[in-house]
N, C-alpha and C. Protein backbone atom coordinates (compact mmCIF):
# COMPACT_ATOMS: atom_id res chain seq x y z
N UNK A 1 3.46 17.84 12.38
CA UNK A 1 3.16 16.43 12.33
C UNK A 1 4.47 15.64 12.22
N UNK A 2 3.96 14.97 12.96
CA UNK A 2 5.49 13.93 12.86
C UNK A 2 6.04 12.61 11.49
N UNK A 3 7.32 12.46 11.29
CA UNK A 3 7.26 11.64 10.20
C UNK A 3 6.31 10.30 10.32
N UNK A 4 6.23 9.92 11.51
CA UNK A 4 5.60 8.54 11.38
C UNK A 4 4.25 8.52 11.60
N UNK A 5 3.82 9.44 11.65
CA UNK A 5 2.23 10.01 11.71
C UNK A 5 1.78 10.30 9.97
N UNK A 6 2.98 10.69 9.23
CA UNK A 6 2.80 10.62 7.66
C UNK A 6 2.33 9.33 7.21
N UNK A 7 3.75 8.24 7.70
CA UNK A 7 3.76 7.39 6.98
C UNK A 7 1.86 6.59 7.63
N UNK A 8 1.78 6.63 8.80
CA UNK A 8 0.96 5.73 9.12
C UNK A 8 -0.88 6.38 8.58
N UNK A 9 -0.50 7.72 8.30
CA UNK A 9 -1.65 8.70 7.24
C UNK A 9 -1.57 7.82 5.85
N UNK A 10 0.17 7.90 5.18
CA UNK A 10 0.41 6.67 3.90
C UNK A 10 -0.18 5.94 4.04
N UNK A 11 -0.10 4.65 4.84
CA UNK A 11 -0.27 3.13 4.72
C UNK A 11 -1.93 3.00 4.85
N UNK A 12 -2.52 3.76 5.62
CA UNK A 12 -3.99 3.99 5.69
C UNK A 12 -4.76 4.76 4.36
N UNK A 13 -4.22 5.24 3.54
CA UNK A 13 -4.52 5.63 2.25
C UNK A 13 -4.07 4.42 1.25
N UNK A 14 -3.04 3.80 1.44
CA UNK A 14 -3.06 2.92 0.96
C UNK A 14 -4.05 1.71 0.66
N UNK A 15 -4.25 1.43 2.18
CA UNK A 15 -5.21 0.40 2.48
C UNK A 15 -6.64 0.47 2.11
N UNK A 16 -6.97 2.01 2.45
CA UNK A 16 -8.16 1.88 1.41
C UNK A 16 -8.31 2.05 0.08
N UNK A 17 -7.11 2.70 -0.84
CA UNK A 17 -7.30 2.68 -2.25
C UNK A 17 -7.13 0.89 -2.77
N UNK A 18 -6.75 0.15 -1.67
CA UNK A 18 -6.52 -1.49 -2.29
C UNK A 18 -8.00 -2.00 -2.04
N UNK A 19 -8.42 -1.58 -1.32
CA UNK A 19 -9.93 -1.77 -0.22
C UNK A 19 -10.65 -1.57 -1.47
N UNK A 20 -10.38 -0.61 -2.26
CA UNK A 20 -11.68 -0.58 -3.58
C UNK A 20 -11.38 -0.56 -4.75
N UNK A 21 -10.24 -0.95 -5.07
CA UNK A 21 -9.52 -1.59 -6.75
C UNK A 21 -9.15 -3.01 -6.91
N UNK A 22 -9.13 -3.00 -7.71
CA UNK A 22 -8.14 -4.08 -8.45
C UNK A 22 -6.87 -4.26 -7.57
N UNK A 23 -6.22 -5.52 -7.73
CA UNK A 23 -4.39 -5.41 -7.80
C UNK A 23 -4.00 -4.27 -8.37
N UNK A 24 -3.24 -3.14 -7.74
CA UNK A 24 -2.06 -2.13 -8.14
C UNK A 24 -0.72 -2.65 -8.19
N UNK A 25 0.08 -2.25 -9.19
CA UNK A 25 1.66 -2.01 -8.85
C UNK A 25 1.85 -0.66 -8.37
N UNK A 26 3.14 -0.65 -7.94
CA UNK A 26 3.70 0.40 -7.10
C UNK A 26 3.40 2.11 -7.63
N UNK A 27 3.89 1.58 -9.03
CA UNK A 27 3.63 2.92 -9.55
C UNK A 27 2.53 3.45 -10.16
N UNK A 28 1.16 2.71 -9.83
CA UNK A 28 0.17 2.82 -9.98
C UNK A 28 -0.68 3.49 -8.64
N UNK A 29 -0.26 2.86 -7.65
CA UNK A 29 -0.37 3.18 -6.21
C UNK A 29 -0.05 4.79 -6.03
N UNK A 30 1.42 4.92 -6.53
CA UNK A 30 1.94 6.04 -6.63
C UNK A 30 1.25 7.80 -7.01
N UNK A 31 1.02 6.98 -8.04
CA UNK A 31 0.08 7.71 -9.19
C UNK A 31 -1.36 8.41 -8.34
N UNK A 32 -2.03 7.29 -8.21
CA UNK A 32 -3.21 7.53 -7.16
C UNK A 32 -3.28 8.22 -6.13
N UNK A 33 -1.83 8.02 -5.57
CA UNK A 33 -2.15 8.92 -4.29
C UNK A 33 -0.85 9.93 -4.37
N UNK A 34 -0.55 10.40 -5.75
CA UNK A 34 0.12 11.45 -5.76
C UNK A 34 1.32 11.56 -4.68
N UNK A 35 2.25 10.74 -4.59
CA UNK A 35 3.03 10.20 -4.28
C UNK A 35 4.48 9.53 -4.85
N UNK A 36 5.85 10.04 -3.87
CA UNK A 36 6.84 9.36 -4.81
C UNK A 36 6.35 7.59 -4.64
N UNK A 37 7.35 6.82 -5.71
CA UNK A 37 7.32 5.81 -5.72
C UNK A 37 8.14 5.09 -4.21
N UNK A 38 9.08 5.86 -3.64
CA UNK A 38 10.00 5.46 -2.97
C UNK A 38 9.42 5.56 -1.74
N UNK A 39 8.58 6.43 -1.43
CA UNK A 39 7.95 6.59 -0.07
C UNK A 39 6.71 5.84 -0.08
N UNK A 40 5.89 5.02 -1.32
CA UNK A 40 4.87 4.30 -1.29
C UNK A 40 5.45 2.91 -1.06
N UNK A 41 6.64 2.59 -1.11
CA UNK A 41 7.44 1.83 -1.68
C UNK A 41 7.92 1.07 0.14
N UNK A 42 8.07 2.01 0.95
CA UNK A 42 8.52 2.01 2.09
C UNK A 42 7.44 1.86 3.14
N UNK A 43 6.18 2.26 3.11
CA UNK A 43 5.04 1.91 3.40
C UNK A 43 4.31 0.29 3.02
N UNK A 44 4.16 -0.10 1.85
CA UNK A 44 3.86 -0.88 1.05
C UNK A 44 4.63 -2.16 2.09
N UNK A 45 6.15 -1.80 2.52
CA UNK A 45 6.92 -2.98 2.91
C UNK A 45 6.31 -3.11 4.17
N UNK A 46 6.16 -1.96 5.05
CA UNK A 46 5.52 -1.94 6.23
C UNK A 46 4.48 -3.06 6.37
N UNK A 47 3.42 -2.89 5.50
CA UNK A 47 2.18 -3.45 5.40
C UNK A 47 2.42 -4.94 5.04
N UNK A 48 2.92 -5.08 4.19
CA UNK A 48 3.40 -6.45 3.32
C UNK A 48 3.87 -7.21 4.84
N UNK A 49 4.90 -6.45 5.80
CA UNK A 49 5.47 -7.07 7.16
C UNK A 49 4.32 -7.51 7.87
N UNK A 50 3.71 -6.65 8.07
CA UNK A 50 2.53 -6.96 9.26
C UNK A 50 1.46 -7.50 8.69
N UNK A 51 1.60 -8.12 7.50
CA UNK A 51 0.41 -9.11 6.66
C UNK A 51 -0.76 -8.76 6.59
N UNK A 52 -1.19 -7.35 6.05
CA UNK A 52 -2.14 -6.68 5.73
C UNK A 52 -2.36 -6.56 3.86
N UNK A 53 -1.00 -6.41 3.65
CA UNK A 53 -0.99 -6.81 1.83
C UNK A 53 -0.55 -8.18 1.31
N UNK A 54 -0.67 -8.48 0.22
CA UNK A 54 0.12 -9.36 -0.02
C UNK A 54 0.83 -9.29 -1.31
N UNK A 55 1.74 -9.59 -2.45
CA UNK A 55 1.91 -8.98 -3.28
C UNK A 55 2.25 -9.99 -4.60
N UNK A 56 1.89 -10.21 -5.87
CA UNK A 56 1.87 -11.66 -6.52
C UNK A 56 3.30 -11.42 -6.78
N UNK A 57 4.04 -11.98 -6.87
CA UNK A 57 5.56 -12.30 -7.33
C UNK A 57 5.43 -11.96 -9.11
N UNK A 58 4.83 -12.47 -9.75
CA UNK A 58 4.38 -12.16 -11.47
C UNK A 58 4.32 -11.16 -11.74
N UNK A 59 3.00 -10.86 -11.39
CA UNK A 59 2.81 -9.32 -11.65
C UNK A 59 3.34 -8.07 -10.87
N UNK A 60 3.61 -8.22 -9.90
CA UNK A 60 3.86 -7.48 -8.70
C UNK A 60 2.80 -6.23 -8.42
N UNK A 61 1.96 -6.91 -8.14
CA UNK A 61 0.77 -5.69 -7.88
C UNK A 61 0.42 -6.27 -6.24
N UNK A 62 -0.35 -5.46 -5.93
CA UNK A 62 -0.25 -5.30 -4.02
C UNK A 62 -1.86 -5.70 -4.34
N UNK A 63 -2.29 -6.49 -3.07
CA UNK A 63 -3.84 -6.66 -2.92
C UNK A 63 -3.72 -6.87 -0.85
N UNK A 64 -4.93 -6.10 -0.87
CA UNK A 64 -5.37 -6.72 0.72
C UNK A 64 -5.51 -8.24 0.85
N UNK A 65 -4.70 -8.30 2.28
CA UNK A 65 -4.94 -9.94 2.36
C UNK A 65 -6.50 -10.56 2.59
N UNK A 66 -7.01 -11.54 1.91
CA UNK A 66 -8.11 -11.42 2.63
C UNK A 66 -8.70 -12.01 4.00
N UNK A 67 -8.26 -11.95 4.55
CA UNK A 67 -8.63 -12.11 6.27
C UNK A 67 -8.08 -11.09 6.64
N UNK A 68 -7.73 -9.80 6.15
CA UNK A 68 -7.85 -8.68 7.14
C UNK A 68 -8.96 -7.79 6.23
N UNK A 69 -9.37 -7.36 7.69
CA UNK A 69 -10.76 -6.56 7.48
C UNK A 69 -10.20 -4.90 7.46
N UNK A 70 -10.87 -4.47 6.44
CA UNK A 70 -10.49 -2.99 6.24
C UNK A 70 -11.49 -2.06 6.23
């Protein structure tokens, strides 16, 4: 499997563990999906780019935007 077939396996695990929680921080995210922080971390930015997350500046926890459908 290729690296970017990982990450895009990541960001889709991502999307649905946000799809059915609360706001996460990173290392909560981490935690969940048994994962370094640095490679959730690199994904997370992915998503955040293409405006699928969004992330509060305060708390810094990640939530689906809501006008994207997951």
């Amino acid at each position: 499997m290729l690296r970017g077939d990982l990450m895009g396996k990541l960001e889709d695990e991502i999307l649905n563990l946000l799809s059915k929680s609360e706001p996460l921080t990173l290392m909560e995210i981490s935690e969940k999906l048994n994962k370094k922080p640095k490679t959730v971390f690199k994904s997370l930015r992915k998503l955040f780019e293409e405006g699928k997350i969004s992330c509060d500046v305060k708390t810094r926890r990640y939530t689906l935007e809501k006008d994207y459908g997951w």
